[in-house]
N, C-alpha and C. Protein backbone atom coordinates (compact mmCIF):
# COMPACT_ATOMS: atom_id res chain seq x y z
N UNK A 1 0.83 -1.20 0.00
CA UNK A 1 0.00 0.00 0.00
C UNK A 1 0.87 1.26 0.00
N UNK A 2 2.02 1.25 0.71
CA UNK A 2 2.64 2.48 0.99
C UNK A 2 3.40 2.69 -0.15
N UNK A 3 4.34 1.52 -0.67
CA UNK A 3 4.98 1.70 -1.72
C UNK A 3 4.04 2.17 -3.59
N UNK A 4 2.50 1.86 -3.14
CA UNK A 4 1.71 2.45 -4.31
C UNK A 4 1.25 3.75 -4.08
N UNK A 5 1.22 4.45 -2.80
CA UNK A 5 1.31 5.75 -2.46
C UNK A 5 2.15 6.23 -2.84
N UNK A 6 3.56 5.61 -2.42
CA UNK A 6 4.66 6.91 -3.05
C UNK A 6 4.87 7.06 -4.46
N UNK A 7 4.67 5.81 -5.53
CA UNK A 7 4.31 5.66 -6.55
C UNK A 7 3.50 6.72 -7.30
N UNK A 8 2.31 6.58 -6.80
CA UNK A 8 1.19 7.67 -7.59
C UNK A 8 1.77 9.36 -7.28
N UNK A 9 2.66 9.58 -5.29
CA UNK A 9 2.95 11.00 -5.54
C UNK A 9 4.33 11.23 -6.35
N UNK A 10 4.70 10.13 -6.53
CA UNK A 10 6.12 10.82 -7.27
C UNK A 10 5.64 10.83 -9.54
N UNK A 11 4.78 10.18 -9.25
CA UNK A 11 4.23 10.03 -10.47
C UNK A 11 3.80 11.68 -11.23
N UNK A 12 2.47 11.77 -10.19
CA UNK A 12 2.11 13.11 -10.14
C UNK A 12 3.04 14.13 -9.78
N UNK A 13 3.83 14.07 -8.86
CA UNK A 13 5.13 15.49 -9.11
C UNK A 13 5.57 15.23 -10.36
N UNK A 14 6.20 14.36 -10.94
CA UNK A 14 6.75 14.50 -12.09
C UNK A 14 6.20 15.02 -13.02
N UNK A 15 4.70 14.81 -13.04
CA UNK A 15 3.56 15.00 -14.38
C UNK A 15 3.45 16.49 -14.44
N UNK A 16 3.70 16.92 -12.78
CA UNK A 16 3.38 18.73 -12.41
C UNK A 16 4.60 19.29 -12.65
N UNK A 17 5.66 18.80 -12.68
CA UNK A 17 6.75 19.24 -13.11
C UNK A 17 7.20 19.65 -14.12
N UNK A 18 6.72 18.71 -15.27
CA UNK A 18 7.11 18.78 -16.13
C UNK A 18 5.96 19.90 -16.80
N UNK A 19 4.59 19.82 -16.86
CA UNK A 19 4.08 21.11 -16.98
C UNK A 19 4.44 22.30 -16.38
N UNK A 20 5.42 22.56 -15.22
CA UNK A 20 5.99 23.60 -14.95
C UNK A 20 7.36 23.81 -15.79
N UNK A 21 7.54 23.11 -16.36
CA UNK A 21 8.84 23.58 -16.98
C UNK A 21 8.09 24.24 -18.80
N UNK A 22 7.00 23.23 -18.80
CA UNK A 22 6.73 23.95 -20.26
C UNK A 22 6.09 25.57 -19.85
N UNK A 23 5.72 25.71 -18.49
CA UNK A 23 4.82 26.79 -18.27
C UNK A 23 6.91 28.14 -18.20
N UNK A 24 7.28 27.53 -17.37
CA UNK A 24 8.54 28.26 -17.56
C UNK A 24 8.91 28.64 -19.10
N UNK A 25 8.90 28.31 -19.89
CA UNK A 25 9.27 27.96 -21.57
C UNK A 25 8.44 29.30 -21.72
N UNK A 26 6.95 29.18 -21.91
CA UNK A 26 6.05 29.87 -22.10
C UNK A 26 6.19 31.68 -21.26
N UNK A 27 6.78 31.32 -20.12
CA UNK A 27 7.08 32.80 -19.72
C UNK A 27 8.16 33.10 -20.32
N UNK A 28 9.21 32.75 -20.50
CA UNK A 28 10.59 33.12 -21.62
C UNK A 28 9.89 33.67 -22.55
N UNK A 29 9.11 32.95 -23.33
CA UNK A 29 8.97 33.11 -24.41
C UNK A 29 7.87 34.36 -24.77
N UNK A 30 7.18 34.59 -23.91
CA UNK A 30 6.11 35.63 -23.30
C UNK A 30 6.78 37.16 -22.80
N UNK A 31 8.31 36.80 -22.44
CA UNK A 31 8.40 37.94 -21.59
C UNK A 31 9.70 38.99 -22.97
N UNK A 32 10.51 37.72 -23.75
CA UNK A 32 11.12 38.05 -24.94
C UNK A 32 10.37 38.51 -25.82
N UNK A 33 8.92 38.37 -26.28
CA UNK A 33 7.92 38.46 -27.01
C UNK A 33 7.79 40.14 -26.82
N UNK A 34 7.57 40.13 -25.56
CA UNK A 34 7.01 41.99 -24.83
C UNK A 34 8.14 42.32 -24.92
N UNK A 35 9.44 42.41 -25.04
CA UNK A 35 10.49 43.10 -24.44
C UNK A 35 10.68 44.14 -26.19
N UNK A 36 10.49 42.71 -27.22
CA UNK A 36 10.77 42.90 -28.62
C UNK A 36 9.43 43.92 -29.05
N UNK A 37 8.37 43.51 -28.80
CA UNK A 37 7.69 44.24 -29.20
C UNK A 37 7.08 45.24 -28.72
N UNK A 38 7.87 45.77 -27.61
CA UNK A 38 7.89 46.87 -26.72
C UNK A 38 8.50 47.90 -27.54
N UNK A 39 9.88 47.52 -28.06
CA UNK A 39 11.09 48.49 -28.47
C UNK A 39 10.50 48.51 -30.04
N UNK A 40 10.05 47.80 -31.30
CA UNK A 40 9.38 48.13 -32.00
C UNK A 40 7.83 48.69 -32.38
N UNK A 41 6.92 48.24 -31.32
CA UNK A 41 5.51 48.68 -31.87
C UNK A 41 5.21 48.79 -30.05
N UNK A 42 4.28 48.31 -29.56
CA UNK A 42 3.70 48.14 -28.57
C UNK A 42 4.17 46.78 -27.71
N UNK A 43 3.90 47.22 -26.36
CA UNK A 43 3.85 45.36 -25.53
C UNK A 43 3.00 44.54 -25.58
N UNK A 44 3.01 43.22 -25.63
CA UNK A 44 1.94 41.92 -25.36
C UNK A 44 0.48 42.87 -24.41
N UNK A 45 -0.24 42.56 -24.81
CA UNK A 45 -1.73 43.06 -23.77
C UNK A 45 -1.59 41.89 -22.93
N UNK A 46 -1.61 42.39 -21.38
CA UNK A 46 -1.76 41.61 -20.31
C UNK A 46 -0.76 40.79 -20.36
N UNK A 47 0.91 41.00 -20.61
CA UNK A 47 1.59 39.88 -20.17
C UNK A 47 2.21 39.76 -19.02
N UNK A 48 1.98 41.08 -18.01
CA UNK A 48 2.45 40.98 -16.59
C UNK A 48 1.15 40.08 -15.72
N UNK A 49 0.41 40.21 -16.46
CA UNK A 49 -0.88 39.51 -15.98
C UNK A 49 -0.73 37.76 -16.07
N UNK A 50 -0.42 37.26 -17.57
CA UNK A 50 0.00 36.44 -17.90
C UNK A 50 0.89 35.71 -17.20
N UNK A 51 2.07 36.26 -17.26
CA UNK A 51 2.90 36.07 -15.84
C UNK A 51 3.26 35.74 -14.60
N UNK A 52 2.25 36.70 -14.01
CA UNK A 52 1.43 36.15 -12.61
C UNK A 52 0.97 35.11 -13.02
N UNK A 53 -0.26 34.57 -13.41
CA UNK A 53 -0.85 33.36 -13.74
C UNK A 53 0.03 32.42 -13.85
N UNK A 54 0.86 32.61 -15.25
CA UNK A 54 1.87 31.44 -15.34
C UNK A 54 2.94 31.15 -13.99
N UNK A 55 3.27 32.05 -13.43
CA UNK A 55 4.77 32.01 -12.44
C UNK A 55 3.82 31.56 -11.41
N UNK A 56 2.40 31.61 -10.56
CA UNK A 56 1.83 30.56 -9.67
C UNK A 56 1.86 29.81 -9.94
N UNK A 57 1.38 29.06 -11.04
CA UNK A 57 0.87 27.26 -11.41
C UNK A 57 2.68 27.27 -11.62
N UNK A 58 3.15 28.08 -12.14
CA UNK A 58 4.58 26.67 -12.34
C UNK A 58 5.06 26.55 -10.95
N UNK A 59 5.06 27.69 -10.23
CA UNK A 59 5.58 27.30 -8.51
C UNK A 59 4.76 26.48 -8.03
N UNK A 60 3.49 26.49 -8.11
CA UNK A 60 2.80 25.78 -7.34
C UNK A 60 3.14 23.98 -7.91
N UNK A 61 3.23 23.84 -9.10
CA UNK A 61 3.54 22.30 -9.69
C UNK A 61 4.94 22.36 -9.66
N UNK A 62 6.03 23.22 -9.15
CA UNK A 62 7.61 22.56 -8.81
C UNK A 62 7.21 22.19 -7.14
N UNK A 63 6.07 22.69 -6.52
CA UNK A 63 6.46 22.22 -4.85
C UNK A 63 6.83 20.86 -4.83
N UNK A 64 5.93 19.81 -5.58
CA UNK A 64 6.24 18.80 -5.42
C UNK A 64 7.26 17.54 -5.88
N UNK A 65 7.74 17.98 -6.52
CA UNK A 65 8.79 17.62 -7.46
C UNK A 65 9.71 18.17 -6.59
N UNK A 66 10.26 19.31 -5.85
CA UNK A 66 11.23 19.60 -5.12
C UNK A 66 11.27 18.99 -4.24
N UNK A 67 10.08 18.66 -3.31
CA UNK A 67 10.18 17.63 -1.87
C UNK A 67 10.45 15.69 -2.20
N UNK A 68 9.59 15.62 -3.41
CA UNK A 68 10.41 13.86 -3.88
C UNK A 68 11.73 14.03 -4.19
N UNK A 69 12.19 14.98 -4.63
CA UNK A 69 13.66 14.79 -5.15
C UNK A 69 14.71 15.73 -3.92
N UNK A 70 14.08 15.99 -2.52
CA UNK A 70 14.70 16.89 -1.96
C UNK A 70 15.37 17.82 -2.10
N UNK A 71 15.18 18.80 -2.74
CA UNK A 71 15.95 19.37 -3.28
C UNK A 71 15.62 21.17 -2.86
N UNK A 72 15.33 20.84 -1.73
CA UNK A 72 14.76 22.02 -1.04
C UNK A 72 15.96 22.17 -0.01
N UNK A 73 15.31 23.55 0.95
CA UNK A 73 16.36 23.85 1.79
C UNK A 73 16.35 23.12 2.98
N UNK A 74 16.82 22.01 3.56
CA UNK A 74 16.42 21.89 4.76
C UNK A 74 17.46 22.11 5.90
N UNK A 75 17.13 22.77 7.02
CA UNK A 75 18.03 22.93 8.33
C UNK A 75 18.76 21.94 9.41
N UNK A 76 19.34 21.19 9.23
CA UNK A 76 19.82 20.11 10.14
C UNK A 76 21.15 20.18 11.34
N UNK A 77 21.48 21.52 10.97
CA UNK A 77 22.11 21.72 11.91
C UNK A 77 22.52 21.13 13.57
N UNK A 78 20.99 21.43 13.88
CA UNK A 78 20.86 20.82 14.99
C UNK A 78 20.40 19.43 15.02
N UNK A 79 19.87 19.21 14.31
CA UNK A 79 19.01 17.44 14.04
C UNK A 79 20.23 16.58 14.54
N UNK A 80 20.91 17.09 13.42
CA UNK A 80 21.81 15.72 12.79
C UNK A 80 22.64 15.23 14.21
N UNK A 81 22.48 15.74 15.22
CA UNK A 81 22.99 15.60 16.89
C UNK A 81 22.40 14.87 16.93
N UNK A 82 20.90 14.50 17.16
CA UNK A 82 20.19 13.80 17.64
C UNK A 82 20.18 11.96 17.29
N UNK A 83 19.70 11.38 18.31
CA UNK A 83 19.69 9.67 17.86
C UNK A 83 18.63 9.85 17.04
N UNK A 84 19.14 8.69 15.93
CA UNK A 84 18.06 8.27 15.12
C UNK A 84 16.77 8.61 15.49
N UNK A 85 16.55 7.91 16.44
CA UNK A 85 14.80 7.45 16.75
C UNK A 85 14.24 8.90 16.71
N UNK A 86 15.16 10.24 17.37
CA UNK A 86 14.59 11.63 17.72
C UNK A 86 14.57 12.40 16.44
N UNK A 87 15.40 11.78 15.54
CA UNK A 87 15.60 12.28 13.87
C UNK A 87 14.11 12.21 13.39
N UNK A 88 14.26 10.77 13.55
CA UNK A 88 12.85 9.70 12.56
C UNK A 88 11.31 10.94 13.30
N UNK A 89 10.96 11.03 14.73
CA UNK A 89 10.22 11.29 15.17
C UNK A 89 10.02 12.88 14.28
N UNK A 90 10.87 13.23 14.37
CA UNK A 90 10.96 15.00 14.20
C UNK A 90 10.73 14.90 12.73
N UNK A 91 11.16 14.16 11.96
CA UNK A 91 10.97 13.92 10.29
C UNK A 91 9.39 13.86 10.35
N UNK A 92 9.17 12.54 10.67
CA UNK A 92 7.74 12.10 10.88
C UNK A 92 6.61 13.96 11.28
N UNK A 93 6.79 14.47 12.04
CA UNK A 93 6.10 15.30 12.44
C UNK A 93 6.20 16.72 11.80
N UNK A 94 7.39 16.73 11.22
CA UNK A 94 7.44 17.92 10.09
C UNK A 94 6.77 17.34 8.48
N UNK A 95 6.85 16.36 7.84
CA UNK A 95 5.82 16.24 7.06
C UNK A 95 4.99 16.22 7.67
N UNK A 96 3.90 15.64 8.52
CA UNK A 96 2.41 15.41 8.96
C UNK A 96 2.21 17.33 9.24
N UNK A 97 2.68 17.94 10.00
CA UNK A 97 3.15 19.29 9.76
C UNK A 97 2.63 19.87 8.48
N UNK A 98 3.54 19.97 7.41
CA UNK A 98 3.64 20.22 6.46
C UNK A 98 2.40 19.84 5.40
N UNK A 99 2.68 18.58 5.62
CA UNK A 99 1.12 17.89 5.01
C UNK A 99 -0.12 18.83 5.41
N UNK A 100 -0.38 19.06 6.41
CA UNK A 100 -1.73 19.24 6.91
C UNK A 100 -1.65 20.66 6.13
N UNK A 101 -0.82 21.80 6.24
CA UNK A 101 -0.32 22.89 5.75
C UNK A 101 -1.01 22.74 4.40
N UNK A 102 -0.47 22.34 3.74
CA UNK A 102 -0.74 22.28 2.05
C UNK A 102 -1.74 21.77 2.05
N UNK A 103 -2.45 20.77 2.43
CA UNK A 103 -3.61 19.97 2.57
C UNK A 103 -4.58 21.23 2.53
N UNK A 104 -4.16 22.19 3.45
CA UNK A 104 -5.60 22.88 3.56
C UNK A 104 -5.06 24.41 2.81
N UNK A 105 -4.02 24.49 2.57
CA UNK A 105 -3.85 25.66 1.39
C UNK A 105 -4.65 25.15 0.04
N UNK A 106 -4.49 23.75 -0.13
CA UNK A 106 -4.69 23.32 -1.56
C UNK A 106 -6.64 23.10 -0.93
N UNK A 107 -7.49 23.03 -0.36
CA UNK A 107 -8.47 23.09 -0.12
C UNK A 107 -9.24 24.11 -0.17
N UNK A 108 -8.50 25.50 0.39
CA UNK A 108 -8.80 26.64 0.15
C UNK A 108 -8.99 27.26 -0.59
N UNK A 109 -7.54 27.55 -1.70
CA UNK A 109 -7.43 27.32 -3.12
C UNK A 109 -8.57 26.93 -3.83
N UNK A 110 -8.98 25.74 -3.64
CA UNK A 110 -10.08 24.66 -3.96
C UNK A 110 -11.64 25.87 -4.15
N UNK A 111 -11.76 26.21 -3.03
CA UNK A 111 -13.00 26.59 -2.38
C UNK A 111 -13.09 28.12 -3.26
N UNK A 112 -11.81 28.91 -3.36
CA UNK A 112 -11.20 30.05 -3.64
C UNK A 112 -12.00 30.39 -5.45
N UNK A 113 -11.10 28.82 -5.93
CA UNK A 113 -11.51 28.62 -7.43
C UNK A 113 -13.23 28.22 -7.85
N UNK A 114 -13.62 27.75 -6.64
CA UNK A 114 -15.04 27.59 -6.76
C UNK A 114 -15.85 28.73 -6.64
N UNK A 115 -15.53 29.43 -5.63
CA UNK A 115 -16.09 30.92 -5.68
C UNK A 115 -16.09 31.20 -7.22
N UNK A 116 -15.09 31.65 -7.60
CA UNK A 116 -14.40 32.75 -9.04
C UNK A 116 -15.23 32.15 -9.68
N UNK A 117 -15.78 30.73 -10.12
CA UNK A 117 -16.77 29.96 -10.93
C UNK A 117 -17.96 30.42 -11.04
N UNK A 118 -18.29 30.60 -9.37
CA UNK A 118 -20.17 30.97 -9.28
C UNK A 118 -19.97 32.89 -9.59
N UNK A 119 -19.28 33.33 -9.25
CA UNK A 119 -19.43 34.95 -9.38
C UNK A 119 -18.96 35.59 -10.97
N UNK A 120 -18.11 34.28 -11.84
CA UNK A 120 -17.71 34.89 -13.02
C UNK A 120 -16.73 35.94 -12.84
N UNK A 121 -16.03 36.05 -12.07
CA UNK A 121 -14.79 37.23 -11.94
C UNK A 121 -13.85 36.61 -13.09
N UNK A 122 -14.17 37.93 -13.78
CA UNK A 122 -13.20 37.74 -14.92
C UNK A 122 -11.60 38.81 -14.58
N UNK A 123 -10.07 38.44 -15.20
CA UNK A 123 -8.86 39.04 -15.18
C UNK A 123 -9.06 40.58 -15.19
N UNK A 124 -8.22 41.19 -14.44
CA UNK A 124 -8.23 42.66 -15.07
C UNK A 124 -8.15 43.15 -16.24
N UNK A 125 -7.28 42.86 -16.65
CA UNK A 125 -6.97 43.04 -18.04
C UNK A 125 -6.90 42.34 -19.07
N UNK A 126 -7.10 41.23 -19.35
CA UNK A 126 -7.20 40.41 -20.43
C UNK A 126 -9.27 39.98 -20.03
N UNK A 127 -9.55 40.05 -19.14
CA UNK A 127 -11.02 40.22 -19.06
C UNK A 127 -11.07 38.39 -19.51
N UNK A 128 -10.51 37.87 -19.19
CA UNK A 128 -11.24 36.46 -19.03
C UNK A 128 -11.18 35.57 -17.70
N UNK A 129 -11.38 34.28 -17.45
CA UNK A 129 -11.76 34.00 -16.83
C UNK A 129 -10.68 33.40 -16.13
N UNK A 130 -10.49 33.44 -14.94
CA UNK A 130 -8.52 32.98 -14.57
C UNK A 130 -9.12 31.55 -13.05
N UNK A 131 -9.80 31.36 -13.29
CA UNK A 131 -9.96 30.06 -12.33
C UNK A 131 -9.20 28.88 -12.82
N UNK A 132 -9.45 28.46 -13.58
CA UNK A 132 -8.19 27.44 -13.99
C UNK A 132 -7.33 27.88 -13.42
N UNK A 133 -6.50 29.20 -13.17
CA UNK A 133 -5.92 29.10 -12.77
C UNK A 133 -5.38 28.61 -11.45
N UNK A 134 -6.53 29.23 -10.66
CA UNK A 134 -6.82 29.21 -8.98
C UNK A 134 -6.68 27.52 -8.94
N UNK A 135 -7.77 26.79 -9.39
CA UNK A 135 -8.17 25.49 -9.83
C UNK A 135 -6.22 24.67 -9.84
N UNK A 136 -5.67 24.94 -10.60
CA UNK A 136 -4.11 24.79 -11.05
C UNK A 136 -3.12 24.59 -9.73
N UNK A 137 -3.58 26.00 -8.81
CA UNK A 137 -2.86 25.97 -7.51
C UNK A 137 -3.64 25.33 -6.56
N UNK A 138 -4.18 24.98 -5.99
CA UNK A 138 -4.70 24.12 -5.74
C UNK A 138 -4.29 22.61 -6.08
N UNK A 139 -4.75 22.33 -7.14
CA UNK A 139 -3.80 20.89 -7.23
C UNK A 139 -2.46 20.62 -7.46
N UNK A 140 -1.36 21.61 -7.15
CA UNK A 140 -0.04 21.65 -6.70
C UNK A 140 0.07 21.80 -5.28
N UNK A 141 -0.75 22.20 -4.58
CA UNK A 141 -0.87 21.99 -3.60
C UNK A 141 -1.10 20.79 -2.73
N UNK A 142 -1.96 20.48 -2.96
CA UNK A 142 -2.57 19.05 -2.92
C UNK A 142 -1.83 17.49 -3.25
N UNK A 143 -0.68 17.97 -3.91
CA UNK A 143 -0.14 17.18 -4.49
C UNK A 143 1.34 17.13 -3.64
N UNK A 144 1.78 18.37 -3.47
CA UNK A 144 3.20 18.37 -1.96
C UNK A 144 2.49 17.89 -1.00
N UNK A 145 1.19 17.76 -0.79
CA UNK A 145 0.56 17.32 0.21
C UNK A 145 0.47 16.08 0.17
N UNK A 146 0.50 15.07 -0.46
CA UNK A 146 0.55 13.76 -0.77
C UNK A 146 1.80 13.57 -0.48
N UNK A 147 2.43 13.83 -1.52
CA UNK A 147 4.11 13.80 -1.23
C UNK A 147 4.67 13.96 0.28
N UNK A 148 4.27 15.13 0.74
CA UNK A 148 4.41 14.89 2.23
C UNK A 148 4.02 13.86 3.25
N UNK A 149 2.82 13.43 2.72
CA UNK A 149 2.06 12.14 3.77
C UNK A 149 2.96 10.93 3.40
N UNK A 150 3.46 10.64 1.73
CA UNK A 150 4.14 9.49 2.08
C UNK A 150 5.62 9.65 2.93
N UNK A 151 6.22 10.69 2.67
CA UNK A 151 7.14 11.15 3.69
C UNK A 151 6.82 10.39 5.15
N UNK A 152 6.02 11.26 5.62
CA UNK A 152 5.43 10.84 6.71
C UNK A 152 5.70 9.24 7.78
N UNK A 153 4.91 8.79 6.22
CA UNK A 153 4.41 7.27 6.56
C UNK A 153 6.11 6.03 6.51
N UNK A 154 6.76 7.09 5.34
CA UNK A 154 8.04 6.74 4.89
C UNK A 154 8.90 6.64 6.51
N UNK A 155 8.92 7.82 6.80
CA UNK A 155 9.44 8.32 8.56
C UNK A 155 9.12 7.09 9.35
N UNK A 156 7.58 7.27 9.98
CA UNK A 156 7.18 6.41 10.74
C UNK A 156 7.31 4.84 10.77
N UNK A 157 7.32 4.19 9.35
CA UNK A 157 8.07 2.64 9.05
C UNK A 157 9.07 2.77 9.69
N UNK A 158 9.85 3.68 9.45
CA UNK A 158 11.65 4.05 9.44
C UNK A 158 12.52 2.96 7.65
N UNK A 159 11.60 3.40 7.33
CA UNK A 159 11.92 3.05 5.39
C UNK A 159 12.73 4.14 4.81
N UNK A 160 13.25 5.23 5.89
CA UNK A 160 13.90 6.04 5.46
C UNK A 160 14.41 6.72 5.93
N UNK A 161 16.27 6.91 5.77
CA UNK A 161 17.22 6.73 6.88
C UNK A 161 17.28 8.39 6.57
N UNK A 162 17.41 8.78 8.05
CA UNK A 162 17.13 10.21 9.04
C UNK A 162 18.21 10.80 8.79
């Protein structure tokens, strides 16, 4: 069971990942676009807008891909003193921590994007409809949140050395 948990979250970081890297591509290519056609004619309409949009969903789909592949900052300074067992415990309780964190950012999010649905709030400036987007963060959220629980569960076995 546990090993098809970590399965499906490292599956899904990867899947969010890799749409964050094409969403990265897309701001390059968005922000070279305005820069060029700034200095000859006019800028992109709404590409600081664009921007925003794109630079959430790709942060929000690298969270999880950074915590399977660790590749985040973490502080151990003091840990790494500690016996195993006080490692494992403190691991264990900073994902479940963490988990619950994102769990209910990505719920909110959730609730956030459901609003924008029933009221029709359309972008400032491009005047369309940006819940997908909201919708987007949210399930990057949701998804470090998985990633974190198998952490967790990873900790508490002790399937994973402290």
């Amino acid at each position: 069971m546990m090993d098809a948990l970590d399965a499906a979250a490292k599956g899904a970081c990867r899947i969010l990942a890799f749409v964050a890297g094409i969403l990265m591509v897309a701001m390059m290519v968005l922000a070279c676009a305005n820069m060029l056609l700034r200095a000859v004619w006019s800028p992109v309409p709404g590409a600081f807008e664009l921007m925003g949009f794109f630079g959430a969903v790709a942060a929000a789909f690298s969270l999880g891909y950074a915590q399977i592949s660790k590749s985040h900052i973490a502080v151990g300074l003091l840990v790494r003193h500690f016996h195993r067992p006080v490692r494992r415990a403190l691991d264990a309780a900073s994902s479940l921590l963490s988990c619950a964190f994102f769990g209910l950012a990505g719920i909110e999010a959730f609730k956030w994007a459901a609003f924008l649905v029933r009221t029709g709030e359309l972008s400032e400036t491009l005047r369309f409809v940006y819940h997908p987007f909201v919708f987007a963060t949210a399930l990057g959220c949701l998804v470090i949140a998985l990633a974190l629980f198998a952490d967790f569960l990873r900790a508490v076995s002790g399937r994973e050395a402290c």
